[in-house]
N, C-alpha and C. Protein backbone atom coordinates (compact mmCIF):
# COMPACT_ATOMS: atom_id res chain seq x y z
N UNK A 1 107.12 119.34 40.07
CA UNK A 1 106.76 118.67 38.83
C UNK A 1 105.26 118.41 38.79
N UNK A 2 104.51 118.98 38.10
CA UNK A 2 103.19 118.62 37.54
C UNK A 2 103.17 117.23 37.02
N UNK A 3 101.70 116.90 37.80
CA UNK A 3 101.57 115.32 37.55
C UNK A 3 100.37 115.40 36.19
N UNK A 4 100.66 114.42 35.36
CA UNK A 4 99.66 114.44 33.79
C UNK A 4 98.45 114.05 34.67
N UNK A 5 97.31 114.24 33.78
CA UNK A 5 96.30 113.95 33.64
C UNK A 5 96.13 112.50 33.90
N UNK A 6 95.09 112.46 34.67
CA UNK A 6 94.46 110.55 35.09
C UNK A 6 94.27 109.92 33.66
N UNK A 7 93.83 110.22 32.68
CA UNK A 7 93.90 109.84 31.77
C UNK A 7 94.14 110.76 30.32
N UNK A 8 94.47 109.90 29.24
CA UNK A 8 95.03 110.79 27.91
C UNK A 8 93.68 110.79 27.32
N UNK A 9 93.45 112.10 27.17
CA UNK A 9 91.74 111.79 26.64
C UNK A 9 92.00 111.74 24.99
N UNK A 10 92.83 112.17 24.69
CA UNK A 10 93.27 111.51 22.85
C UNK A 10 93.10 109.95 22.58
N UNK A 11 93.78 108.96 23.46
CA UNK A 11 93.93 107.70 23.47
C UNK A 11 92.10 107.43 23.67
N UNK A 12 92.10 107.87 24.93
CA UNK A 12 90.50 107.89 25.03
C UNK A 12 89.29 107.88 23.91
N UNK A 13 89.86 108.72 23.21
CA UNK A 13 88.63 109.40 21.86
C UNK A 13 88.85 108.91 20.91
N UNK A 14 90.36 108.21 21.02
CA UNK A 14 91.02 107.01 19.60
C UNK A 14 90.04 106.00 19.79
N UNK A 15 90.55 105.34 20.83
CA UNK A 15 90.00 103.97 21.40
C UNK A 15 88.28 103.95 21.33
N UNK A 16 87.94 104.48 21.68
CA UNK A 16 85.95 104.77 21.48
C UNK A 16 85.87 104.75 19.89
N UNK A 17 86.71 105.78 19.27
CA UNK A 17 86.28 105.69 17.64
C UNK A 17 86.43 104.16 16.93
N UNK A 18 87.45 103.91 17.84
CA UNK A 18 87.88 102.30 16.91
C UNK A 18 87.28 101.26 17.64
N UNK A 19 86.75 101.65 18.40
CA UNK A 19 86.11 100.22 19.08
C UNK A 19 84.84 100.48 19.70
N UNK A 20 84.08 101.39 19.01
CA UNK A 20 82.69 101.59 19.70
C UNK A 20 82.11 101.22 20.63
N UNK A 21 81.35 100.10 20.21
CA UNK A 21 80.41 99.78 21.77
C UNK A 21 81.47 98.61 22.36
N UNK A 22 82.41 98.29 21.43
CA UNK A 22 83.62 96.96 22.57
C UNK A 22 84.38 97.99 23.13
N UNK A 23 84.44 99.12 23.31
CA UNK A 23 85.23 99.99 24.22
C UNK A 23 84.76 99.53 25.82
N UNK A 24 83.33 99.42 26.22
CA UNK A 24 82.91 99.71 27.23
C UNK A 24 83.33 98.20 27.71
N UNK A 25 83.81 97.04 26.53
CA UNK A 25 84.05 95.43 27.38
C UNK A 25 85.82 96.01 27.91
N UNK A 26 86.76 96.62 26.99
CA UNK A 26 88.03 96.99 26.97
C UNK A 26 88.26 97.92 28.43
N UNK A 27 87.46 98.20 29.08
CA UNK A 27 87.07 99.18 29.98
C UNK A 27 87.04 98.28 31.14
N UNK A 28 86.01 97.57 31.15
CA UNK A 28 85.93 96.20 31.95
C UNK A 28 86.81 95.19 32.34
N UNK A 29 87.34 94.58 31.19
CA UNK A 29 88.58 94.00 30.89
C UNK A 29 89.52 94.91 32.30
N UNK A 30 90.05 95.81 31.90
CA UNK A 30 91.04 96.77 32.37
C UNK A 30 90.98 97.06 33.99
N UNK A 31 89.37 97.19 34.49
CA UNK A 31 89.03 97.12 35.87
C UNK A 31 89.39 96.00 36.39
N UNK A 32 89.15 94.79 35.87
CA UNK A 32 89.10 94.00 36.01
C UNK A 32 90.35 93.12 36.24
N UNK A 33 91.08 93.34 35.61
CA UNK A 33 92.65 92.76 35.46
C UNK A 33 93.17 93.70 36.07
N UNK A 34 93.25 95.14 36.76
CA UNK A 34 93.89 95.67 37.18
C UNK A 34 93.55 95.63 38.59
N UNK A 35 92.51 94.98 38.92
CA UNK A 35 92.33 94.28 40.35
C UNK A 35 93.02 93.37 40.94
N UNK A 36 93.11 92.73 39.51
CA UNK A 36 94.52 91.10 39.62
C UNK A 36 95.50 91.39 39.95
N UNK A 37 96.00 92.18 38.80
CA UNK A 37 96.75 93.30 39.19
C UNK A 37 97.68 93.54 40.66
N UNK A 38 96.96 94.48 41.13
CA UNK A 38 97.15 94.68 42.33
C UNK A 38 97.23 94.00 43.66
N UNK A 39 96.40 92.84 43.52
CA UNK A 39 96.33 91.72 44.29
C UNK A 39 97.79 91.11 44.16
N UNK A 40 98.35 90.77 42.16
CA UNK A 40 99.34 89.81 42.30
C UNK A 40 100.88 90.73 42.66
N UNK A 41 100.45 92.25 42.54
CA UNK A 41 101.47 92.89 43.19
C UNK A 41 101.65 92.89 44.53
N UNK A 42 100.72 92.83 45.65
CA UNK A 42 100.89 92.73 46.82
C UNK A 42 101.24 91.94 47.61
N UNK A 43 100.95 90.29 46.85
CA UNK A 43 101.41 88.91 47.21
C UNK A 43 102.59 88.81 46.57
N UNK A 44 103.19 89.41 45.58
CA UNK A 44 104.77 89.45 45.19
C UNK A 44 105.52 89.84 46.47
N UNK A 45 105.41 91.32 46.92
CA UNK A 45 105.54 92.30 47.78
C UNK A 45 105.30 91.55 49.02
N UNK A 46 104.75 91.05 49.69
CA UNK A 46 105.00 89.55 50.42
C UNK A 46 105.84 88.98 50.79
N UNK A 47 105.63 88.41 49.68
CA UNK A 47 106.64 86.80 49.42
C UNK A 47 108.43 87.46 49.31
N UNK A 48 108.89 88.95 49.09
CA UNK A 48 109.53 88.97 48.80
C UNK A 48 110.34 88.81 47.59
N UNK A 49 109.60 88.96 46.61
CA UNK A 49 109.80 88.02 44.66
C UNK A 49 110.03 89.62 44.49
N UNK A 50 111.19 89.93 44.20
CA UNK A 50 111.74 91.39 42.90
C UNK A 50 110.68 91.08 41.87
N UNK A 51 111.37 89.76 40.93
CA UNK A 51 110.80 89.20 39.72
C UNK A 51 109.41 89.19 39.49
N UNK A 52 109.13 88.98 40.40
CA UNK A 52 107.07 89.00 40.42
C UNK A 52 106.50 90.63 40.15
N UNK A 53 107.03 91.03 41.40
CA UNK A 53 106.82 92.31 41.33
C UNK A 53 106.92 93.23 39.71
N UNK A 54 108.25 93.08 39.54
CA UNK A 54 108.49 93.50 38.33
C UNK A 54 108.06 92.93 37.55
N UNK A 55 107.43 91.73 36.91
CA UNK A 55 106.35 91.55 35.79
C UNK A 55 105.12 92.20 35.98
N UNK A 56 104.34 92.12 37.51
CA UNK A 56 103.38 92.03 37.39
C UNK A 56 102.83 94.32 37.05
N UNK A 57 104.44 94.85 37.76
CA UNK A 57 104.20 95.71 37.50
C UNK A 57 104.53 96.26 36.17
N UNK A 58 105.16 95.47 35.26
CA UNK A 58 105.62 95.90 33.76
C UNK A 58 104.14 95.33 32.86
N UNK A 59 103.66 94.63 33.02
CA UNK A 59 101.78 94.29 32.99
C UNK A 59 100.89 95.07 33.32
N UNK A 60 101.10 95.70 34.32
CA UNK A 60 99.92 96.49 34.47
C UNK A 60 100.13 97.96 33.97
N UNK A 61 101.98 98.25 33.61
CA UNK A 61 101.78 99.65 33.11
C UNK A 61 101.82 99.26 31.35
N UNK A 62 101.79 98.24 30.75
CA UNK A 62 101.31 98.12 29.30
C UNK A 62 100.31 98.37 29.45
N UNK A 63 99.17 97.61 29.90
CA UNK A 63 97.48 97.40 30.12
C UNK A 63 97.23 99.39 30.24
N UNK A 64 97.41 100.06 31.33
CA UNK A 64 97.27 101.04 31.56
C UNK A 64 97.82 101.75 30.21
N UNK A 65 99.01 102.03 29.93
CA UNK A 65 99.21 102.90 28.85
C UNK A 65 98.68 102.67 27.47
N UNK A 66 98.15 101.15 27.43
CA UNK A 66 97.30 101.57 26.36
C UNK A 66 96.20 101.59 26.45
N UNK A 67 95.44 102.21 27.63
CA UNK A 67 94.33 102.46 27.54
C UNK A 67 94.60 104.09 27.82
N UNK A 68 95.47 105.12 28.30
CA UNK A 68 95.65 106.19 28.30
C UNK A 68 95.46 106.51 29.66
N UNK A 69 95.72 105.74 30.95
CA UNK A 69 95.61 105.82 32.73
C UNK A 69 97.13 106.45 32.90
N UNK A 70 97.41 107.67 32.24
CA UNK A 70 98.92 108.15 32.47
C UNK A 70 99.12 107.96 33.95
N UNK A 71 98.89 108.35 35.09
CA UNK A 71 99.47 108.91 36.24
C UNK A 71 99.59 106.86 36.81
N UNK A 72 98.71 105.73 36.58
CA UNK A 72 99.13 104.67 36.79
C UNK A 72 100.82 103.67 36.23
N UNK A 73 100.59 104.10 34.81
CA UNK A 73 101.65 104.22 34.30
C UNK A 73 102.90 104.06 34.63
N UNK A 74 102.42 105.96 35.01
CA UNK A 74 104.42 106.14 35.87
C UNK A 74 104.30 105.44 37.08
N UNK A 75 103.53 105.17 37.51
CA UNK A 75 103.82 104.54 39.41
C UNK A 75 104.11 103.05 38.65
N UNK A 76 103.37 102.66 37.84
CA UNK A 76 103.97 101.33 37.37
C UNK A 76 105.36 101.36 37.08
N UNK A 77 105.73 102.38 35.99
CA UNK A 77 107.42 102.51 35.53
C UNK A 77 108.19 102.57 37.04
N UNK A 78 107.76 103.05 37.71
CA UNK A 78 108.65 103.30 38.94
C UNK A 78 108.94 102.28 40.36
N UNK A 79 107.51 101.47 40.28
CA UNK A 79 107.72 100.36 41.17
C UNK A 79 108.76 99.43 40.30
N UNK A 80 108.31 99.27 38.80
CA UNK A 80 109.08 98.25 37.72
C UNK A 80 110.85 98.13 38.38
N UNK A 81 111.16 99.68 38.12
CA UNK A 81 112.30 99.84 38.33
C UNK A 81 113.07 99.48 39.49
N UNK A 82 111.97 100.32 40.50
CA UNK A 82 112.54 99.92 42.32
C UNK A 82 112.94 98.24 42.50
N UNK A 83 111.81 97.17 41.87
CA UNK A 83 111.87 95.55 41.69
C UNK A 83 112.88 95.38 41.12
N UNK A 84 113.27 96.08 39.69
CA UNK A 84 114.60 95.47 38.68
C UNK A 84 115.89 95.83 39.81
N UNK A 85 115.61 96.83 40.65
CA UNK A 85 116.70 97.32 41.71
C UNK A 85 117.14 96.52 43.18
N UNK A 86 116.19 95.60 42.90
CA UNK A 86 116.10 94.58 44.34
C UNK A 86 115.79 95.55 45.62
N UNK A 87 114.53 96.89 45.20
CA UNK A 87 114.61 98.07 46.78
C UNK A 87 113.16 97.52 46.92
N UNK A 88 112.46 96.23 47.41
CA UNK A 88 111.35 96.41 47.15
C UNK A 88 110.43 97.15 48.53
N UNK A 89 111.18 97.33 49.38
CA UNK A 89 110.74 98.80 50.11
C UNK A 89 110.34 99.54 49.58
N UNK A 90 111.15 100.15 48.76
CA UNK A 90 110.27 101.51 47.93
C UNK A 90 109.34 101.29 47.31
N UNK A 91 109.52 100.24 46.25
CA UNK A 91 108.15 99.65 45.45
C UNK A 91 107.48 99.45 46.46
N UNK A 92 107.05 99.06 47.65
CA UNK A 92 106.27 99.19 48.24
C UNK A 92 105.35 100.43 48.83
N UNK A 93 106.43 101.16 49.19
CA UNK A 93 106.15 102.20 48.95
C UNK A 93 104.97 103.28 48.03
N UNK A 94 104.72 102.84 47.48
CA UNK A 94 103.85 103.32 46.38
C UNK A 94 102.64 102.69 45.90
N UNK A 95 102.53 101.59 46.56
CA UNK A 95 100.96 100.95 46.35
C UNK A 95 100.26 101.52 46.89
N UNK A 96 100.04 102.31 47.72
CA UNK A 96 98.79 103.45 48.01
C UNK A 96 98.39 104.33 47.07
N UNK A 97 99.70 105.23 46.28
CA UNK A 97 99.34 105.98 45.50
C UNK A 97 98.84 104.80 43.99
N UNK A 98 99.53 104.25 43.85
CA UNK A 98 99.31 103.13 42.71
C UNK A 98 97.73 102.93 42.60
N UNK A 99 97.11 102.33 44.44
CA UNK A 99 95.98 102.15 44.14
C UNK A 99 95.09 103.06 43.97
N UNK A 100 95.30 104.28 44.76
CA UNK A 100 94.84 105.03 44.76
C UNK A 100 94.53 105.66 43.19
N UNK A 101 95.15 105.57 42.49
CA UNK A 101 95.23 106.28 40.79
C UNK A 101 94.61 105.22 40.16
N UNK A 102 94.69 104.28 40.45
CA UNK A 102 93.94 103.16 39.89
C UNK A 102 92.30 103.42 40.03
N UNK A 103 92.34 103.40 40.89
CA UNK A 103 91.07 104.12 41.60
C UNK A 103 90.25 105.03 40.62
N UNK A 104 91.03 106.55 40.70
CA UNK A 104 90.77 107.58 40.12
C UNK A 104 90.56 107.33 38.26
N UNK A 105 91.47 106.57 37.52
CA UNK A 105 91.21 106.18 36.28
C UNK A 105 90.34 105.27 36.21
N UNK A 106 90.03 104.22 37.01
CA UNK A 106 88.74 103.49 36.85
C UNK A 106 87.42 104.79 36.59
N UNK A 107 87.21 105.61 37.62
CA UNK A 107 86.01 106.16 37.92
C UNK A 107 85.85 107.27 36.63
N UNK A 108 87.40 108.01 36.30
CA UNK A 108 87.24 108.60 35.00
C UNK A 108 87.04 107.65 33.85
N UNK A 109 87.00 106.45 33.68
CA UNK A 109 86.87 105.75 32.69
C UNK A 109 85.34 105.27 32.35
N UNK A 110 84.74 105.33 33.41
CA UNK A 110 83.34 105.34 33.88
C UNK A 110 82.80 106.74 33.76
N UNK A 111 82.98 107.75 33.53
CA UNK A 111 82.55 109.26 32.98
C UNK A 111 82.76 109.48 32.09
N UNK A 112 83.53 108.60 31.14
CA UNK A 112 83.62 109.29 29.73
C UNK A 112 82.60 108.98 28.62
């Protein structure tokens, strides 16, 4: 299975047209909270909290999909699920790649 693109560059070229120079705060914003993000996913993942987990990861794949960070997204949809499943092994599982894509859409978000 082919993995999408780090980001939807349509959403991309929407979002810039409609929000010109506040694109680059929406950008910020997004680094920024998706640091929280990740932080409040890992102290869920911890503590043992499904429930945490699964907000904090149903939060960060809104934030992401509407900024167009597809490949964060699905690792969000998929930890979401593993949490609603009580496997939080697996959701664990996937915070490398999670951060890792996080990563990669920050730095493309910063090239566009």
């Amino acid at each position: 299975m082919e993995q999408p693109p780090v980001l939807d560059t349509a959403v991309i070229n929407e979002l810039r047209e409609i929000m010109g120079a506040d694109f680059d705060t929406l950008v910020a914003s997004y680094v920024r909270d998706g640091g929280q993000r990740l932080q409040a996913l890992h102290d869920a993942l911890a503590a043992g909290d499904a429930e945490g987990v699964r907000q904090q990861a149903h939060s960060f794949k809104g934030s992401s999909g509407n900024l167009g960070a597809l490949r964060v997204t699905g690792i969000c949809l998929e930890i979401e699920q593993y949490a609603r499943d009580r496997d939080l092994a697996a959701a664990g599982t996937l915070m490398e790649a999670l951060e890792n894509q996080f990563q990669k859409s920050c730095d493309a978000l910063g090239a566009c």
